[in-house]
Every structure is written in C-alpha cells, then in structure tokens.
N, C-alpha and C. Protein backbone atom coordinates (compact mmCIF):
# COMPACT_ATOMS: atom_id res chain seq x y z
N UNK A 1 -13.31 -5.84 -33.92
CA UNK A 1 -12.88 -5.61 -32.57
C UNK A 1 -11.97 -4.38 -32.55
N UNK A 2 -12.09 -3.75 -31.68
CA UNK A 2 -12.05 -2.14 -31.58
C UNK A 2 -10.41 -2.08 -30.56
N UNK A 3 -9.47 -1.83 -30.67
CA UNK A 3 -8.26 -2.07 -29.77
C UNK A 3 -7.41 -0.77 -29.25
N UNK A 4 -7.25 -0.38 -28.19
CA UNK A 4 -6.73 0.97 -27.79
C UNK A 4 -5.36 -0.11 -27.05
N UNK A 5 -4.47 1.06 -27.04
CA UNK A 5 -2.96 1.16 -26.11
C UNK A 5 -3.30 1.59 -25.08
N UNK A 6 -2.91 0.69 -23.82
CA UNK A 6 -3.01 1.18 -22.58
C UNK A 6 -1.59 1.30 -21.68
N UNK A 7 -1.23 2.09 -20.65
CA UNK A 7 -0.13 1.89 -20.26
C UNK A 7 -0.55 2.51 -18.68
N UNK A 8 -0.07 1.75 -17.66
CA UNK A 8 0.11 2.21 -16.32
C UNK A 8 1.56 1.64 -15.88
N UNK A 9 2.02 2.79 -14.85
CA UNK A 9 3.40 2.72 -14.57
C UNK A 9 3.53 2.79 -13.50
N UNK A 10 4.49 2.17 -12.53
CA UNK A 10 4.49 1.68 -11.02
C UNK A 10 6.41 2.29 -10.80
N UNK A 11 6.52 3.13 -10.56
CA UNK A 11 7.83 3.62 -10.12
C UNK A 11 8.66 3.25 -8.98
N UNK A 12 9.59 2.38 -9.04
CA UNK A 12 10.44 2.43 -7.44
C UNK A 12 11.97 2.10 -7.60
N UNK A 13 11.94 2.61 -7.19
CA UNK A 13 13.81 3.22 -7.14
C UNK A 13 14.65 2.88 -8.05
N UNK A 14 14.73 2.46 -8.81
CA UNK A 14 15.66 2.89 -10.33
C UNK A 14 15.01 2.15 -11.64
N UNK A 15 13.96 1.23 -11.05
CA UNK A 15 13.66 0.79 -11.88
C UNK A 15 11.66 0.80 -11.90
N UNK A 16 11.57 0.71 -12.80
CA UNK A 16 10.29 0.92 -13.30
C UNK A 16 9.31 -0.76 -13.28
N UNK A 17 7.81 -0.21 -13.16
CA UNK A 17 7.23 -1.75 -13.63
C UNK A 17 5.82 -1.39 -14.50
N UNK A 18 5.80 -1.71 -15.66
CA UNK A 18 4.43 -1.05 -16.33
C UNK A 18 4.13 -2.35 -17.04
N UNK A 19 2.48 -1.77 -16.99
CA UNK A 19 1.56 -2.83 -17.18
C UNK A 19 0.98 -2.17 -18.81
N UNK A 20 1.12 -2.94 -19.42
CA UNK A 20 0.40 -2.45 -20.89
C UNK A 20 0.41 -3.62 -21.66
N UNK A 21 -0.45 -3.30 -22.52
CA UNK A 21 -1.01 -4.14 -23.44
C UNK A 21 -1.97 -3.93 -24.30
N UNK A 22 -2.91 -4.54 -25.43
CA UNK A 22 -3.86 -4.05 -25.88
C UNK A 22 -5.19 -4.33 -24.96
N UNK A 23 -6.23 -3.69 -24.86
CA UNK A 23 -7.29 -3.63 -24.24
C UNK A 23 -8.18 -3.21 -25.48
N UNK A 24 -9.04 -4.31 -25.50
CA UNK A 24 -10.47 -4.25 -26.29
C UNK A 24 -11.15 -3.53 -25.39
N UNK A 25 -12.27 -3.47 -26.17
CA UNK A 25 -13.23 -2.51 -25.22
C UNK A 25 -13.92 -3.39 -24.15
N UNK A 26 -13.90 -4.88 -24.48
CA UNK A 26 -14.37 -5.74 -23.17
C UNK A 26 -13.26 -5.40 -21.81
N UNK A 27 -12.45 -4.81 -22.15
CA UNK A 27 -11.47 -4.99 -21.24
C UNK A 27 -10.26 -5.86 -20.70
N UNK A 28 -10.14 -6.76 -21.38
CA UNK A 28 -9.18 -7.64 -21.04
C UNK A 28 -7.90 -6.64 -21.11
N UNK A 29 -6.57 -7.09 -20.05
CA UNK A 29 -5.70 -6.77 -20.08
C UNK A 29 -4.56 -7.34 -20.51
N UNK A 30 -3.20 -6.76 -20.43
CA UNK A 30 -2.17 -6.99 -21.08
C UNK A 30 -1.14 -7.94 -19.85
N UNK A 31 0.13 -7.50 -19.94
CA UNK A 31 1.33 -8.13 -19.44
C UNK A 31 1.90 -7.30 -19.00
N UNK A 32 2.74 -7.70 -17.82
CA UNK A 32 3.66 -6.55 -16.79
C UNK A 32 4.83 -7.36 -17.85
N UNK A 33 5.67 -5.62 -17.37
CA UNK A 33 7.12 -5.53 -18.40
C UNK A 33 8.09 -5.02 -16.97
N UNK A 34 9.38 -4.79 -16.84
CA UNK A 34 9.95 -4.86 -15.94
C UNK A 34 10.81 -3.70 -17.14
N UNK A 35 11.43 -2.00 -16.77
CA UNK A 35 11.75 -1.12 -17.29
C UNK A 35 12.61 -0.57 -16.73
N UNK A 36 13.38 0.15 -17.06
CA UNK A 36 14.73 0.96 -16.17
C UNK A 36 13.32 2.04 -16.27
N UNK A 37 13.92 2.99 -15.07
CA UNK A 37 13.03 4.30 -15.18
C UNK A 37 13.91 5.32 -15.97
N UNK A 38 15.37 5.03 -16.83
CA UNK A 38 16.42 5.91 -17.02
C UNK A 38 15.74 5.95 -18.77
N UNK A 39 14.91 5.38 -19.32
CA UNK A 39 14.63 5.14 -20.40
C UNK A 39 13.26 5.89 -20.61
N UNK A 40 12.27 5.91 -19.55
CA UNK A 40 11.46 6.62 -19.88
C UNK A 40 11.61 7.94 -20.41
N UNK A 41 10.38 8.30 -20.29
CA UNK A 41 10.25 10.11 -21.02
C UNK A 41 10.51 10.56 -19.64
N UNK A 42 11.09 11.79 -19.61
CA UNK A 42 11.28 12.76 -18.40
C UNK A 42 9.69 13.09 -18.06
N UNK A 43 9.01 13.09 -19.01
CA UNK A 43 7.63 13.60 -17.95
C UNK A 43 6.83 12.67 -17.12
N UNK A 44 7.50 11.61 -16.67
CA UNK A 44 6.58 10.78 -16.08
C UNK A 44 7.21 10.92 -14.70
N UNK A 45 8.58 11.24 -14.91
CA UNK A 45 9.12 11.32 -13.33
C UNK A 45 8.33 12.87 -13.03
N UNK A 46 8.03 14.04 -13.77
CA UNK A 46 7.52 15.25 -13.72
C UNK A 46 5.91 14.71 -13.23
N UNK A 47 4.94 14.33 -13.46
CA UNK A 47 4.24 13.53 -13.39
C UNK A 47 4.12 13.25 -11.85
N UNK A 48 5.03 12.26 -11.76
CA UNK A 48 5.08 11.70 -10.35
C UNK A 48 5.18 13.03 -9.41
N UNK A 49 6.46 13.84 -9.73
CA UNK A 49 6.24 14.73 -8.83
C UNK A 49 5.42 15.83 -8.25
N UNK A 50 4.81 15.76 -9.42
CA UNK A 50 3.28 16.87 -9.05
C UNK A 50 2.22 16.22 -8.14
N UNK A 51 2.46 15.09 -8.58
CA UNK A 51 1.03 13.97 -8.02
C UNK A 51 1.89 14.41 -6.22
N UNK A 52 3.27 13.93 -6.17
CA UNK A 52 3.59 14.04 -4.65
C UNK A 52 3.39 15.40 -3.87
N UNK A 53 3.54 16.70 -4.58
CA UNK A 53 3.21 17.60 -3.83
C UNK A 53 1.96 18.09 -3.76
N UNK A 54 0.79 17.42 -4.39
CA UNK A 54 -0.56 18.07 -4.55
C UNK A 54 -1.17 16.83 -3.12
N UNK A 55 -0.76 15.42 -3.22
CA UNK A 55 -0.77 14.77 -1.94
C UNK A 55 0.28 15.06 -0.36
N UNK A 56 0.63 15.69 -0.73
CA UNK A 56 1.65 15.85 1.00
C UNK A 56 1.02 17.17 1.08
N UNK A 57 -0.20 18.08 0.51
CA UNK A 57 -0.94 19.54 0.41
C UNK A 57 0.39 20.64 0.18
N UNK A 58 1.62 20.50 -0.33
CA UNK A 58 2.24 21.48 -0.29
C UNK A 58 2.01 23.01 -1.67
N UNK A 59 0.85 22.18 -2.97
CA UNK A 59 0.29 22.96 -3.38
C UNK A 59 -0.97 22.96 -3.46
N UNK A 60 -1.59 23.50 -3.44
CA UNK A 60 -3.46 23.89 -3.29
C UNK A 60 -3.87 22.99 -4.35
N UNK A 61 -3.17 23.54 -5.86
CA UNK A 61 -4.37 22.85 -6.84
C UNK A 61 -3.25 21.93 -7.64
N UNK A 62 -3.90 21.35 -9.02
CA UNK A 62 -2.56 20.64 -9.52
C UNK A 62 -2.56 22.00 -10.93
N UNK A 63 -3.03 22.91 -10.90
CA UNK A 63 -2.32 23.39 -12.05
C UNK A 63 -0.72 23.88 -11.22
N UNK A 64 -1.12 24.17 -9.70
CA UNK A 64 0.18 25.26 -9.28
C UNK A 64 1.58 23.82 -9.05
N UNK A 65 0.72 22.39 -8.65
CA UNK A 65 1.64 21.36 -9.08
C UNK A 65 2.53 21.29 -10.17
N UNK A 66 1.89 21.47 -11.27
CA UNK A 66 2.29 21.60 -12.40
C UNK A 66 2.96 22.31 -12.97
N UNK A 67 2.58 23.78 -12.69
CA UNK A 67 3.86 24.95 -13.12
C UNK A 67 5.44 24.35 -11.67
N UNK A 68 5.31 23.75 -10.78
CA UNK A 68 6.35 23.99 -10.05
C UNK A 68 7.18 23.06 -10.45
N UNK A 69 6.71 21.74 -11.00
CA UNK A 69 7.63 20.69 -11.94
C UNK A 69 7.76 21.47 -13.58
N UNK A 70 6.87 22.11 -13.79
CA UNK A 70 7.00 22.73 -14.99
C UNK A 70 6.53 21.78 -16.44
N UNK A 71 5.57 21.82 -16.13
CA UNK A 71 4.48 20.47 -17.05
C UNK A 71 3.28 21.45 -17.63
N UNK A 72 3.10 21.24 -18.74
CA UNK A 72 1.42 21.38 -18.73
C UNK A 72 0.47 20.54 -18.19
N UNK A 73 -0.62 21.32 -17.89
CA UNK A 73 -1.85 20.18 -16.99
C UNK A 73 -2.27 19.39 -18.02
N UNK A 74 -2.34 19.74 -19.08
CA UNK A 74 -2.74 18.55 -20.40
C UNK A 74 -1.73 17.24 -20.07
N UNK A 75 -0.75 17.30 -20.08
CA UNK A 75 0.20 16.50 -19.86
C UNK A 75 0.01 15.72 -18.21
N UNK A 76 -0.19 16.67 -17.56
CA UNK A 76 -0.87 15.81 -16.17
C UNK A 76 -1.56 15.45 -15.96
N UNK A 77 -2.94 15.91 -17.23
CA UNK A 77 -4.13 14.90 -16.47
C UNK A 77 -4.11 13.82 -17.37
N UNK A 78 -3.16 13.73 -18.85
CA UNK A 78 -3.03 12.53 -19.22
C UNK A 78 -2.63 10.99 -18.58
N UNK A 79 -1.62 11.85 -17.58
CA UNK A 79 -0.75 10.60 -17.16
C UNK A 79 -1.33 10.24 -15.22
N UNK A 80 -1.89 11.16 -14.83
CA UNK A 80 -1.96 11.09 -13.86
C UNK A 80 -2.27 9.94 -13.17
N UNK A 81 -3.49 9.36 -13.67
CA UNK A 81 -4.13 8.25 -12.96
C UNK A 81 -3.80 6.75 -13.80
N UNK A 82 -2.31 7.06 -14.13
CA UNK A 82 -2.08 5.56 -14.80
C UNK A 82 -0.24 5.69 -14.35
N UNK A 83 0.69 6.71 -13.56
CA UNK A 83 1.34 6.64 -13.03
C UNK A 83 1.35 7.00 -11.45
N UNK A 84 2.07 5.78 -10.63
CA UNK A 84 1.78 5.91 -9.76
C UNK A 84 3.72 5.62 -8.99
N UNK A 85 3.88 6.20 -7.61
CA UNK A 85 5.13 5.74 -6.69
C UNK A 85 4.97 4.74 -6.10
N UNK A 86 6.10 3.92 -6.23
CA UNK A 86 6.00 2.29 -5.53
C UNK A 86 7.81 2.32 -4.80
N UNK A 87 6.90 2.35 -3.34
CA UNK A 87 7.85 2.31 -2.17
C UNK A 87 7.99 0.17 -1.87
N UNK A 88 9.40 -0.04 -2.71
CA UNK A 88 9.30 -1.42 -2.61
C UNK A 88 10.20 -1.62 -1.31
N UNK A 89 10.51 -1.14 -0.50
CA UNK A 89 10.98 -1.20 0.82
C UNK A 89 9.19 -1.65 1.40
N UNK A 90 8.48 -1.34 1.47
CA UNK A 90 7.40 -1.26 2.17
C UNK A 90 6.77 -2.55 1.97
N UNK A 91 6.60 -2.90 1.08
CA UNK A 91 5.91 -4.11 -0.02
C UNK A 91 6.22 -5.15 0.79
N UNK A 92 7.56 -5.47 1.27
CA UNK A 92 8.26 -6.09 1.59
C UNK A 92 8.37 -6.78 3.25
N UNK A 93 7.51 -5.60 3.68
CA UNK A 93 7.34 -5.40 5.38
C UNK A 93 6.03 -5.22 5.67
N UNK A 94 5.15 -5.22 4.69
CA UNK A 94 3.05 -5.58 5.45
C UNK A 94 2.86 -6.99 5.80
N UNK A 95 2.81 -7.23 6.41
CA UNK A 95 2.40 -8.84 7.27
C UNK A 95 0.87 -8.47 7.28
N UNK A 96 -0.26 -9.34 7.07
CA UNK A 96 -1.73 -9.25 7.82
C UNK A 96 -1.52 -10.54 9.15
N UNK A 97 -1.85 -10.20 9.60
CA UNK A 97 -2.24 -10.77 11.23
C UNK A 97 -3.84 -11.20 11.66
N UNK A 98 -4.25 -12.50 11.98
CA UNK A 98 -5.69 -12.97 12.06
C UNK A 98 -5.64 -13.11 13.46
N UNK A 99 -6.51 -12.25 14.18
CA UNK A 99 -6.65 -12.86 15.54
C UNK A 99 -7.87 -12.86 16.24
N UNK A 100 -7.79 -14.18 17.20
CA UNK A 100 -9.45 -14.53 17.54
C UNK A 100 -9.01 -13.98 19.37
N UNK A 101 -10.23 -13.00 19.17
CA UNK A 101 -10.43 -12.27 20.45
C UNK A 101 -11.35 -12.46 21.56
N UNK A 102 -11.41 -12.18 22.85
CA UNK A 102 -12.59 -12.33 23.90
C UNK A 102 -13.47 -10.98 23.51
N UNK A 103 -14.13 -11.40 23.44
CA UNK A 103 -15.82 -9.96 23.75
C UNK A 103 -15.52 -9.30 24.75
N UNK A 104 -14.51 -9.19 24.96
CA UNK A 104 -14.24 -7.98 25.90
C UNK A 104 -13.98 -6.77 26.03
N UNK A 105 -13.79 -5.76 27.14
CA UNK A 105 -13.84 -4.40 27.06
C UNK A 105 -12.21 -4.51 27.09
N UNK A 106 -11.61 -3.51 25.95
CA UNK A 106 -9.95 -3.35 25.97
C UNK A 106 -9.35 -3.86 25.46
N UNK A 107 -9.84 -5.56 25.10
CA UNK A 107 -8.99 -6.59 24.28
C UNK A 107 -8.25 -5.69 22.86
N UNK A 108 -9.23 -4.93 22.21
CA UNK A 108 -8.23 -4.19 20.50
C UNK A 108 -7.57 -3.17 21.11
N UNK A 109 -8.02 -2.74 21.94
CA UNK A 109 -7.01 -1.62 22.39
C UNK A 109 -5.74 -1.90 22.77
N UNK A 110 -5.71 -2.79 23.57
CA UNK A 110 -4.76 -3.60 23.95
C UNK A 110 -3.73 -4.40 22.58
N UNK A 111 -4.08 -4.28 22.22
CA UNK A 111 -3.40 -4.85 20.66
C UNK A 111 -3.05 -3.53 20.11
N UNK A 112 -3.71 -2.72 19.56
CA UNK A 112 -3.00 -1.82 18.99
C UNK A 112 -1.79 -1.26 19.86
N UNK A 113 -1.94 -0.84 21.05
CA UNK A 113 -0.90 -0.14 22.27
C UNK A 113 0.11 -1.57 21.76
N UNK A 114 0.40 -2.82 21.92
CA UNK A 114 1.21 -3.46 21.97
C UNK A 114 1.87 -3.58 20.51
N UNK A 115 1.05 -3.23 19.11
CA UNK A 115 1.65 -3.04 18.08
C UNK A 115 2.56 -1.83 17.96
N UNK A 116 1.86 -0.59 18.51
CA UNK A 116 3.15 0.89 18.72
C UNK A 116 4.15 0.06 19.68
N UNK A 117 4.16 -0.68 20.42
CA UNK A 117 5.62 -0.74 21.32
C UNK A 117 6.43 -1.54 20.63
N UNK A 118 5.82 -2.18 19.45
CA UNK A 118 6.49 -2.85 18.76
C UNK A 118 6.91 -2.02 17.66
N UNK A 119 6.68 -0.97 17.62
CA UNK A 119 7.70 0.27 16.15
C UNK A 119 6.73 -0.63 15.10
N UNK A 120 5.49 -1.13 15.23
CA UNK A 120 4.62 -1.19 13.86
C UNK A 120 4.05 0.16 13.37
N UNK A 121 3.56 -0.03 11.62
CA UNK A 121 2.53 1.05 11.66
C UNK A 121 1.07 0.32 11.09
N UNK A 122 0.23 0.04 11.84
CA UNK A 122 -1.44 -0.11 11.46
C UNK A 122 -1.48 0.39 10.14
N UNK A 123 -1.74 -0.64 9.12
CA UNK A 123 -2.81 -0.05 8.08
C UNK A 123 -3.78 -0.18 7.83
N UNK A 124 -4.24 -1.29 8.32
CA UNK A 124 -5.98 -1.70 8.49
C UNK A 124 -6.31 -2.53 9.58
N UNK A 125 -7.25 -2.63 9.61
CA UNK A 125 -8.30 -3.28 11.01
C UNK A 125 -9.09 -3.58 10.56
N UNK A 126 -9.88 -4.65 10.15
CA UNK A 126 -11.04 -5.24 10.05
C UNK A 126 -11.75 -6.28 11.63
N UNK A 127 -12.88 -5.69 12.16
CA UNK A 127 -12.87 -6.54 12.96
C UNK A 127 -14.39 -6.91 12.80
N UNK A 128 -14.72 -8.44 12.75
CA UNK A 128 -16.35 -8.90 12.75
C UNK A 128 -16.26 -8.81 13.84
N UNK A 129 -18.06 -8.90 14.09
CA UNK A 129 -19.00 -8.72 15.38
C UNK A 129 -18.86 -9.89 15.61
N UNK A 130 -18.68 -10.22 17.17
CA UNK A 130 -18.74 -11.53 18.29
C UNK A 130 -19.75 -12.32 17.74
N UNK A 131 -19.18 -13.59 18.07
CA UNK A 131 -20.25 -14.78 18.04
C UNK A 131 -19.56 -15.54 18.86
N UNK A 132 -20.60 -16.70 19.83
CA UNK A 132 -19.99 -17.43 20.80
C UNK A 132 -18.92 -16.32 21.92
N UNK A 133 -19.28 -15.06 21.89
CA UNK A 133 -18.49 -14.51 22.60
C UNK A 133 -16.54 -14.17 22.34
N UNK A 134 -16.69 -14.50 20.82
CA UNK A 134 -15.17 -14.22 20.50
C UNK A 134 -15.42 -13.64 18.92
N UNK A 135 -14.58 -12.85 19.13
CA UNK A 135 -14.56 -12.04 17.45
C UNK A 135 -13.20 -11.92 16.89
N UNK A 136 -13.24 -12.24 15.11
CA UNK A 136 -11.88 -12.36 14.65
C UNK A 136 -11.69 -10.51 14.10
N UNK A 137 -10.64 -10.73 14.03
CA UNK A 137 -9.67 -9.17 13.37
C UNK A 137 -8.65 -9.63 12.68
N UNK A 138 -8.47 -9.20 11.32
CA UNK A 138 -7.52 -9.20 10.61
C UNK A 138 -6.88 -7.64 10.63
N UNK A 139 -5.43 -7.16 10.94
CA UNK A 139 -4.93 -6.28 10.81
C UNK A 139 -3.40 -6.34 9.70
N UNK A 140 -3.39 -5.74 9.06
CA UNK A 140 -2.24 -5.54 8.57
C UNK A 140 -1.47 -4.34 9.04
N UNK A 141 -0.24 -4.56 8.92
CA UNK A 141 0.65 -3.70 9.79
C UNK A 141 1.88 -3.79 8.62
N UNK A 142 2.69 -2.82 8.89
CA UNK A 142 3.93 -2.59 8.24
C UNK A 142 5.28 -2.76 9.53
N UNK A 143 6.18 -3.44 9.10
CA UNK A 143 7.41 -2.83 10.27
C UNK A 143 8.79 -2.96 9.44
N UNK A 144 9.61 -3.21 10.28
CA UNK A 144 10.91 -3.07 10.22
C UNK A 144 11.11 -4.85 10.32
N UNK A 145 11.82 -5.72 9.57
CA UNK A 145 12.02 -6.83 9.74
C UNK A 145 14.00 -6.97 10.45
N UNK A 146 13.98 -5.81 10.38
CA UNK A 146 15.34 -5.95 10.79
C UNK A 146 15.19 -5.53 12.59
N UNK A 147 14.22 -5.02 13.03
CA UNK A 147 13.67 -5.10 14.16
C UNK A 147 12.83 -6.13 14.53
N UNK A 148 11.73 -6.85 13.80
CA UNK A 148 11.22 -7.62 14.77
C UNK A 148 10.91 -8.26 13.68
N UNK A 149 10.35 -9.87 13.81
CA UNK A 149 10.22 -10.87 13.07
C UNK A 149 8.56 -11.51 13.66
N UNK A 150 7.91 -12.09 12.65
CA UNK A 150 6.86 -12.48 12.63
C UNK A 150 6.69 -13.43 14.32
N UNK A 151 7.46 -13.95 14.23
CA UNK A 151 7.30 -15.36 15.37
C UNK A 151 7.71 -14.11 16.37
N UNK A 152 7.92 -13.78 17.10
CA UNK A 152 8.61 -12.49 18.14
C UNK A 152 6.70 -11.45 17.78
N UNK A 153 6.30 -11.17 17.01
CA UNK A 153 4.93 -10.86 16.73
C UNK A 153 3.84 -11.13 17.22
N UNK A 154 3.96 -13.14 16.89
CA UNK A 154 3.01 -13.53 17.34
C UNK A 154 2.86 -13.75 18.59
N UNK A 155 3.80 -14.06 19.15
CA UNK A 155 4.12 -13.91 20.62
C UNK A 155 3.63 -13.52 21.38
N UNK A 156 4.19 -12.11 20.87
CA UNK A 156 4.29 -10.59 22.03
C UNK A 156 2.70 -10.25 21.79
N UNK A 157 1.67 -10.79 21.01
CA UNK A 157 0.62 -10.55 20.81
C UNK A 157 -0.25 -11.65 21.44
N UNK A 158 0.12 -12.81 21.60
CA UNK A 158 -0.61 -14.25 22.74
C UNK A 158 -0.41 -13.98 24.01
N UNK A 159 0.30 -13.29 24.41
CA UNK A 159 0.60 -13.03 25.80
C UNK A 159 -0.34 -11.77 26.55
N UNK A 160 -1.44 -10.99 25.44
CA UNK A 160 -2.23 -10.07 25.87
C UNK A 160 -3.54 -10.81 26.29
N UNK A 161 -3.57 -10.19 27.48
CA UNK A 161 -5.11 -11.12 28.00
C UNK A 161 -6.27 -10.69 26.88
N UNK A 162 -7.31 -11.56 27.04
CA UNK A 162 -7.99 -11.62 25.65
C UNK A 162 -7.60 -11.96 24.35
N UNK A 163 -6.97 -12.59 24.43
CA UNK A 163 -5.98 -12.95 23.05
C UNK A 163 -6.20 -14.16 22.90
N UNK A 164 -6.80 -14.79 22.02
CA UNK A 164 -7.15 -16.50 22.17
C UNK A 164 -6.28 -17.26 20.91
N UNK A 165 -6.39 -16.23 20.11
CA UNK A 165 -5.44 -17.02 19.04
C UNK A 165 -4.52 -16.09 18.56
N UNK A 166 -3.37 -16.39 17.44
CA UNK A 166 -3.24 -15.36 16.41
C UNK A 166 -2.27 -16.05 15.57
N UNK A 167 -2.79 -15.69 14.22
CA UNK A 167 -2.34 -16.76 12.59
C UNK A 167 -1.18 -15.49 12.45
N UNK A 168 -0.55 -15.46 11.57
CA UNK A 168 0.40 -14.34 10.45
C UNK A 168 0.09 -15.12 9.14
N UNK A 169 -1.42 -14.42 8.57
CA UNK A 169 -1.82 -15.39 7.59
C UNK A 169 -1.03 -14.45 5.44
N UNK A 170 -0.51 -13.69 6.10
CA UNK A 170 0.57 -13.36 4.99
C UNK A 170 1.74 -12.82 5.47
N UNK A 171 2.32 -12.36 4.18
CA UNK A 171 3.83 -11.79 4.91
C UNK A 171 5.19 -12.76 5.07
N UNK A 172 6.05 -11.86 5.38
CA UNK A 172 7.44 -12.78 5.10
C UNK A 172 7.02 -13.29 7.15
C-alpha cells in the first residue's frame, strides 16, 4: 500500500484548521487538527494573499499575484488549491429556509424583495417545479443575527401572500 502526505488548510482569524493525514491511493482521508496560524510557514499566509487578489481581479494573472506578495509561482501552484480563507463570522450567520409556495405570478419575487428589507444576503435558491399547484424553495441566506433572528424571519416571510409555509430547516 502506496501512502502520500496530504495537507489542506482553512484560515480564519488567528487561528488555523487543517485537514491532513495519510491518503492511500484509494483515498481515504485523515483528521482535522485545530493550529495557531502564528506557527505556520509565512508562505501560506503569502499564498492566501495572491489567491485574494487574483479573485477580487486586482491582478490579471497569478504570476503578477505572485511577484506582488513576492512568492514564486512554483510555490503557488503548490499550495494553491489545498489553502483556502475561512470567514468564521459568516459560518455562523447562513440559515437555509424551506418554503412551500402558491404557483403564482410574484410569489419568489416577493420573497427575495422581503429578504433585502431584511439586510439578508441570498446565496442560493433552489426552487422545484409545482405540483398540486404549490412549489417548495429552499434558500439559504446569510445575515446579521444581531439584527434579526430566525423566528422574526419566519414571520416576516408568512405574512407574504403566496406563502403557505416556511421551515428554518438549518441555522442558529
């Protein structure tokens, strides 16, 4: 049996979370470890930062990423796709939301407009096709829990005509 070192790294705010272990070539994986990020190698925070300016487009390619953290690209394309930024403020505030709708004209629209007045941000929408004339949608959303709370959610979301049900089937 044939055994390689694997390592992926999850970054958020002072502290680190990496997943490693041995991996056979079947693939089985290892164990999450819990890490200061003050211990790592400096090139993984270098790393991270190239990955952030080649995604927000502030450089064209990742070699010009790379000279601006000051990395070789050998070194970036090693690490690239096994370090990643973890916004644990966020983690913390996606609720998914299940709701059973009328076949009607406006009913999602009407939901999303009432999620912006609520300072949410939409991250997904899944909605099946009607049956019996009602169709479910699962949406996940991000907010502020120090602004609004699940039950105040479900609410302000039963009170939209076309609105027949609605679960908060995750989330705090």
């Amino acid at each position: 049996m044939t055994f390689c070192r694997k390592y992926v790294i999850f970054v958020f705010g002072l502290n680190t979370l990496v997943r490693w272990g041995w991996t056979d070539l079947a693939g089985k994986d290892g164990k999450l470890v819990i890490v200061s990020s003050e211990v790592l190698p400096d090139i993984i925070s270098k790393v991270l930062s190239a990955k952030q300016l080649r995604a927000r487009g502030e450089v064209p390619t990742s070699a010009e990423a790379c000279r601006a953290v000051g990395i070789s690209r050998s070194a970036y394309y090693k690490y690239k796709d096994s370090v990643f930024n973890y916004e644990e403020q966020f983690t913390n505030n996606i609720v998914s939301v299940y709701c059973l709708l009328r076949d009607e004209k406006g009913v999602l629209s009407s939901i999303i407009s009432k999620l912006y007045e609520l300072n949410t941000n939409i991250l997904t929408i899944n909605q099946n096709i009607p049956i019996d004339s009602v169709a479910t949608v699962t949406i996940s959303i991000r907010f502020d829990h120090e602004i609004q709370n699940t039950a105040t959610l479900k609410r302000e979301l039963l009170k939209l005509d076309g609105v027949v049900d609605v679960k908060i089937i995750s989330g705090e």
